[in-house]
N, C-alpha and C. Protein backbone atom coordinates (compact mmCIF):
# COMPACT_ATOMS: atom_id res chain seq x y z
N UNK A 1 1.50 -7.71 -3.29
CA UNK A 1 1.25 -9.12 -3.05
C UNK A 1 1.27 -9.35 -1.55
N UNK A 2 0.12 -9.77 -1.00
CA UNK A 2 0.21 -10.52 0.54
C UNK A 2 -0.64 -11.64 0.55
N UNK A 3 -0.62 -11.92 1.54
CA UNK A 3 -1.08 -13.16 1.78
C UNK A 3 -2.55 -13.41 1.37
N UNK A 4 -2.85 -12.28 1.06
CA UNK A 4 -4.54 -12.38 0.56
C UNK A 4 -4.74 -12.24 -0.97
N UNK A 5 -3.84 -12.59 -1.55
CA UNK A 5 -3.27 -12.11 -3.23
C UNK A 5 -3.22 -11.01 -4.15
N UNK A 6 -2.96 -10.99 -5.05
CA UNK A 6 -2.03 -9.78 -5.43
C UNK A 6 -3.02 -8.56 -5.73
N UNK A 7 -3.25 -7.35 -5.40
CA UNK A 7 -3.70 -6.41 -5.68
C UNK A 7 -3.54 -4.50 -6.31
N UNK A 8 -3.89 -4.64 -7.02
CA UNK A 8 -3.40 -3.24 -7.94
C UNK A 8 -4.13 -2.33 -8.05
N UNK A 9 -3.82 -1.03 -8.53
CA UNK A 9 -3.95 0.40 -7.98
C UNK A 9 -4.55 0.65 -7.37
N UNK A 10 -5.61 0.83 -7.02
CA UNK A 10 -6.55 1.76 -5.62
C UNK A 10 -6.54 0.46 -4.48
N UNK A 11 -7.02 -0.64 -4.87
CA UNK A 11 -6.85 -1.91 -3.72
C UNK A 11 -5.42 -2.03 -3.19
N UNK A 12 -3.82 -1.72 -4.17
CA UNK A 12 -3.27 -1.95 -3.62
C UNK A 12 -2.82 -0.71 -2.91
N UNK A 13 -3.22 0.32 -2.91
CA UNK A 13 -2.87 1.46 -3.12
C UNK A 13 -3.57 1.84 -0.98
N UNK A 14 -4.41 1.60 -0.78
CA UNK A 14 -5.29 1.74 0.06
C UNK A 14 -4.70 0.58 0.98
N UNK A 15 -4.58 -0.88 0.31
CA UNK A 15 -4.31 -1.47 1.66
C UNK A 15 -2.51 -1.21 2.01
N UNK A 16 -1.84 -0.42 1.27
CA UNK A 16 -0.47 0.15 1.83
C UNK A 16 -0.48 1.02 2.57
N UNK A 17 -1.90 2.22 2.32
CA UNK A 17 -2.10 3.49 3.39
C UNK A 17 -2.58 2.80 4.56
N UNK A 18 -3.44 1.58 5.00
CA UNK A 18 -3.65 1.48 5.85
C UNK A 18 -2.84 0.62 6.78
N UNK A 19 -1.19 0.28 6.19
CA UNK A 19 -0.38 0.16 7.25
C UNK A 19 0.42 1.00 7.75
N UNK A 20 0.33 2.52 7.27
CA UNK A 20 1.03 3.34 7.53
C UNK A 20 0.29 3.59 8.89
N UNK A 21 1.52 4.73 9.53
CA UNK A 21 1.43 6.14 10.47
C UNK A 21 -0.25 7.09 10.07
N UNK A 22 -0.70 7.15 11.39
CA UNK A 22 -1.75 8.43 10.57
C UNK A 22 -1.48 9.26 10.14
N UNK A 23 -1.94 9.88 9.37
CA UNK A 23 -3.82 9.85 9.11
C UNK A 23 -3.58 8.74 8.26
N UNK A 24 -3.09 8.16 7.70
CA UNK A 24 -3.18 7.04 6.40
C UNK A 24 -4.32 6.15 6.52
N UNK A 25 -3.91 5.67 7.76
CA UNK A 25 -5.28 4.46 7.62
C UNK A 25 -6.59 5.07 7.00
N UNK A 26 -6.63 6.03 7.62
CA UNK A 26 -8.18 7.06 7.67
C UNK A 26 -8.63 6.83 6.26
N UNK A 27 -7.48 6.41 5.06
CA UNK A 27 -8.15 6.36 3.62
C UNK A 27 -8.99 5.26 3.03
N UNK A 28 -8.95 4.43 4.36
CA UNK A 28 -9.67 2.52 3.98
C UNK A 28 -11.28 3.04 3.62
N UNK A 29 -11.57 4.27 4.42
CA UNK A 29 -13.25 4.62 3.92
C UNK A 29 -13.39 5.02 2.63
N UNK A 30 -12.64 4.92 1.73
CA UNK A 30 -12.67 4.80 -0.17
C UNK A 30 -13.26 3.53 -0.36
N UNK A 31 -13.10 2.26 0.18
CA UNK A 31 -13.13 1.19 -0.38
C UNK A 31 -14.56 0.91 -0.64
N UNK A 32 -15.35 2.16 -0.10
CA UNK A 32 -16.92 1.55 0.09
C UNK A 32 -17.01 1.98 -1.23
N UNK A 33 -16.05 2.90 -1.97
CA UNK A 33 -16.62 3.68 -3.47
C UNK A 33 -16.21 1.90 -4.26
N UNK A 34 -16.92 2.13 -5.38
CA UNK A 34 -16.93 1.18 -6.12
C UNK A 34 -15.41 1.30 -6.57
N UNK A 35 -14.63 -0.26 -7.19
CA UNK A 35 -13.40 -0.21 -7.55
C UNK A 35 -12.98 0.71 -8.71
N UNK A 36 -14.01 0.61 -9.72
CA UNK A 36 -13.74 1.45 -10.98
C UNK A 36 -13.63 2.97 -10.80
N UNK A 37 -14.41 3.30 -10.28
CA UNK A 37 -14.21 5.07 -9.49
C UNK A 37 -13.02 5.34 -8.31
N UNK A 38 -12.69 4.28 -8.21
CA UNK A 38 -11.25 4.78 -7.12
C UNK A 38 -10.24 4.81 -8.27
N UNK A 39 -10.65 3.40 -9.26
CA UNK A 39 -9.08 3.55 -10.00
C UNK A 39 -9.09 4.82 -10.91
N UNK A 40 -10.42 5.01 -11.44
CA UNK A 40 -10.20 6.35 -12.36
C UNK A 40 -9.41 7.51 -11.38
N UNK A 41 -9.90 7.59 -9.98
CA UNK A 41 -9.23 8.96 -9.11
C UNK A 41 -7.62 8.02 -8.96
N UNK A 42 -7.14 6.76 -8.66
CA UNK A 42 -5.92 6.61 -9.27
C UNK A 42 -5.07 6.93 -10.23
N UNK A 43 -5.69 6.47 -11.33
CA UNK A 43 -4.71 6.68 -12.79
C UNK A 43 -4.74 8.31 -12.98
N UNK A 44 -5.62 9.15 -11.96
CA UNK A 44 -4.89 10.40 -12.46
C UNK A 44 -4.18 10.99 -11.59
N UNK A 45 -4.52 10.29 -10.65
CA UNK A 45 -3.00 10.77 -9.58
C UNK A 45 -1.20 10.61 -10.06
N UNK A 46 -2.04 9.04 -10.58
CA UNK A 46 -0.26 8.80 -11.16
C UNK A 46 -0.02 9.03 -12.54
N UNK A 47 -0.83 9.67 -13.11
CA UNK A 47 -0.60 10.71 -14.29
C UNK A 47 0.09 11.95 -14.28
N UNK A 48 -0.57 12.47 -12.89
CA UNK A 48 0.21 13.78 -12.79
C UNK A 48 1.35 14.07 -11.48
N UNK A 49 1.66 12.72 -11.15
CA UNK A 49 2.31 12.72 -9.65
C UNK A 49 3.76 13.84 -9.74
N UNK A 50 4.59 13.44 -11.13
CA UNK A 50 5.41 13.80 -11.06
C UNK A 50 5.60 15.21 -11.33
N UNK A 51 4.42 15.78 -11.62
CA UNK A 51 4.39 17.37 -12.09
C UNK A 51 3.79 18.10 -11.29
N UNK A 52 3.39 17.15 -9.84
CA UNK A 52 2.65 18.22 -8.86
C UNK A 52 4.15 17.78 -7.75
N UNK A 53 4.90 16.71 -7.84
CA UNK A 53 6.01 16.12 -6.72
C UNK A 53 7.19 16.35 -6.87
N UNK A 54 7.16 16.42 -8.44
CA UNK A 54 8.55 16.59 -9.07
C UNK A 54 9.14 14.99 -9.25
N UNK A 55 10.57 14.59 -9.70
CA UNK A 55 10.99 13.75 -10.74
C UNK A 55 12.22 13.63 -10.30
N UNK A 56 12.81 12.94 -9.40
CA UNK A 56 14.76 12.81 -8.79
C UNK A 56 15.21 12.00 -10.07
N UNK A 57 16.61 12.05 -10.25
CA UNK A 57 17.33 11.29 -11.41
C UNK A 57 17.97 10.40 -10.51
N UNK A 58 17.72 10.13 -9.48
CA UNK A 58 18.38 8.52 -8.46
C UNK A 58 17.36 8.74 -6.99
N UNK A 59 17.78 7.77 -7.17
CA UNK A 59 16.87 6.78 -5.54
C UNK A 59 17.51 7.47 -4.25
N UNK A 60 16.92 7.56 -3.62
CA UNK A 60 17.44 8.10 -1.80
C UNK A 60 17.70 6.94 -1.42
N UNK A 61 18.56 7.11 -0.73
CA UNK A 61 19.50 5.90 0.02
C UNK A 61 18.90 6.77 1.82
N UNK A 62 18.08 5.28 2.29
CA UNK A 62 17.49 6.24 3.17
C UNK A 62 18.88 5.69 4.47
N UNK A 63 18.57 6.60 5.02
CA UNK A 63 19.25 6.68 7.03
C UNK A 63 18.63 5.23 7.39
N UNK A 64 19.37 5.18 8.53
CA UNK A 64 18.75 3.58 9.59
C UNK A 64 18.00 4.08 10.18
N UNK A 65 17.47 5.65 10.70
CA UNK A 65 16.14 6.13 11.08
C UNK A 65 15.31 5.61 10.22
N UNK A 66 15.42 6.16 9.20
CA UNK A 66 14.04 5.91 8.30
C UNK A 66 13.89 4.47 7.37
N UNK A 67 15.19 3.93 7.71
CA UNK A 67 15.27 2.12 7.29
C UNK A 67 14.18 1.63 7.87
N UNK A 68 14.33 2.03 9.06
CA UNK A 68 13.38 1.37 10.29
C UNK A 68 11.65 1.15 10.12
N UNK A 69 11.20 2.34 9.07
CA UNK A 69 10.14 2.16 8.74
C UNK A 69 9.67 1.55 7.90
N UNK A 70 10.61 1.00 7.13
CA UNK A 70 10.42 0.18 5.81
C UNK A 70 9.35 -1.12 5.92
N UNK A 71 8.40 -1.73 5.43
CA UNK A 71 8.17 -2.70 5.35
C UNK A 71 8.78 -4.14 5.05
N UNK A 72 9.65 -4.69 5.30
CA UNK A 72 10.47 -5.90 4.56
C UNK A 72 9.88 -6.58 4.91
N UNK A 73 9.99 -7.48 3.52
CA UNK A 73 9.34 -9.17 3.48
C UNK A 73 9.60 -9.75 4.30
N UNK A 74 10.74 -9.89 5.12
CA UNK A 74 10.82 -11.02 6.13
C UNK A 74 9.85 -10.35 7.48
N UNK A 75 9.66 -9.40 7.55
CA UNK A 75 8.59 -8.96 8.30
C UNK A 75 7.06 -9.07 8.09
N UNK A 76 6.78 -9.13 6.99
CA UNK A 76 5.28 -9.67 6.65
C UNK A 76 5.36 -10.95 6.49
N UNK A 77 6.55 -11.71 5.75
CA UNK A 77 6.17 -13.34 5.61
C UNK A 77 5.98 -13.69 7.16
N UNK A 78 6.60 -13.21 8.35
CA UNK A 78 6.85 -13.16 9.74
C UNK A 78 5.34 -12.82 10.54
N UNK A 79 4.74 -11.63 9.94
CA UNK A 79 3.50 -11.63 10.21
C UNK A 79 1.90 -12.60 9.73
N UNK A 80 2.50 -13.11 8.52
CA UNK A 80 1.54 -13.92 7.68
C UNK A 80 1.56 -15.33 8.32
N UNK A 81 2.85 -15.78 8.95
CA UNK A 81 2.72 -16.98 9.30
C UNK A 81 2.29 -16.79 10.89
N UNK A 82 2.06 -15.60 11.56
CA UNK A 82 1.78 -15.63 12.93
C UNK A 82 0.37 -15.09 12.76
N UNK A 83 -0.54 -15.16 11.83
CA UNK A 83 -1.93 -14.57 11.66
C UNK A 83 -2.86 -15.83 10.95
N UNK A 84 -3.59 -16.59 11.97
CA UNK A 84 -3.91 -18.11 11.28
C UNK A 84 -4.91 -17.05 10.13
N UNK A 85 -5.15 -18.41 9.20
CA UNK A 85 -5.71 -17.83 7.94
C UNK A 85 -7.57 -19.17 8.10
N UNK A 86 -8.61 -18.42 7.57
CA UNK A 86 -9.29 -19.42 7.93
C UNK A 86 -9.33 -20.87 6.89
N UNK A 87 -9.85 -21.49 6.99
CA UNK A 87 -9.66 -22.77 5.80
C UNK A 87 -11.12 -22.65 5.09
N UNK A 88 -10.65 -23.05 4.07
CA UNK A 88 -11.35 -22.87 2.38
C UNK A 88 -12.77 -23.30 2.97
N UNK A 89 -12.69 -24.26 3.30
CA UNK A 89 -13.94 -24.99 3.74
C UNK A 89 -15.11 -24.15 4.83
N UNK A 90 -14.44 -23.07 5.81
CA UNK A 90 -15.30 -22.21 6.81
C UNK A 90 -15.66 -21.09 5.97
């Protein structure tokens, strides 16, 4: 969910790689494939994620190094209200 409304698997999937560290962004050139052919190469990624990544039985409790990279909401609501939006009407 951002400010441009809510989006799922390959849309949301793509606009999260392209706030990362590179190479990530580099994956926004999918979006030209039609939506239905990204999500099919989706749903089998996350079909088999856990048998090519493997499967933890608890969450990582990350370091304040790697806190640091986190995305938090008060950082995007922070960015959403400092990025004018255009009006319905333009």
């Amino acid at each position: 969910i951002d400010t441009h409304g809510v989006h799922l698997r390959s849309d949301a999937a793509l606009r999260i790689a392209a706030r990362l560290r590179q190479p990530w962004p580099l994956l926004a050139a999918f979006r030209i494939l039609p939506r239905a052919l990204r999500d099919v190469v989706y749903d089998f990624v996350a079909r088999r994620r856990y048998g090519w990544f493997g499967k933890r039985e608890s969450c990582l409790v990350p370091s304040p190094n790697l806190r640091a990279r986190f995305l938090d909401a008060d950082e995007l609501s922070a960015s959403a209200r400092a990025t004018p939006r255009p009006s319905p009407g333009a």
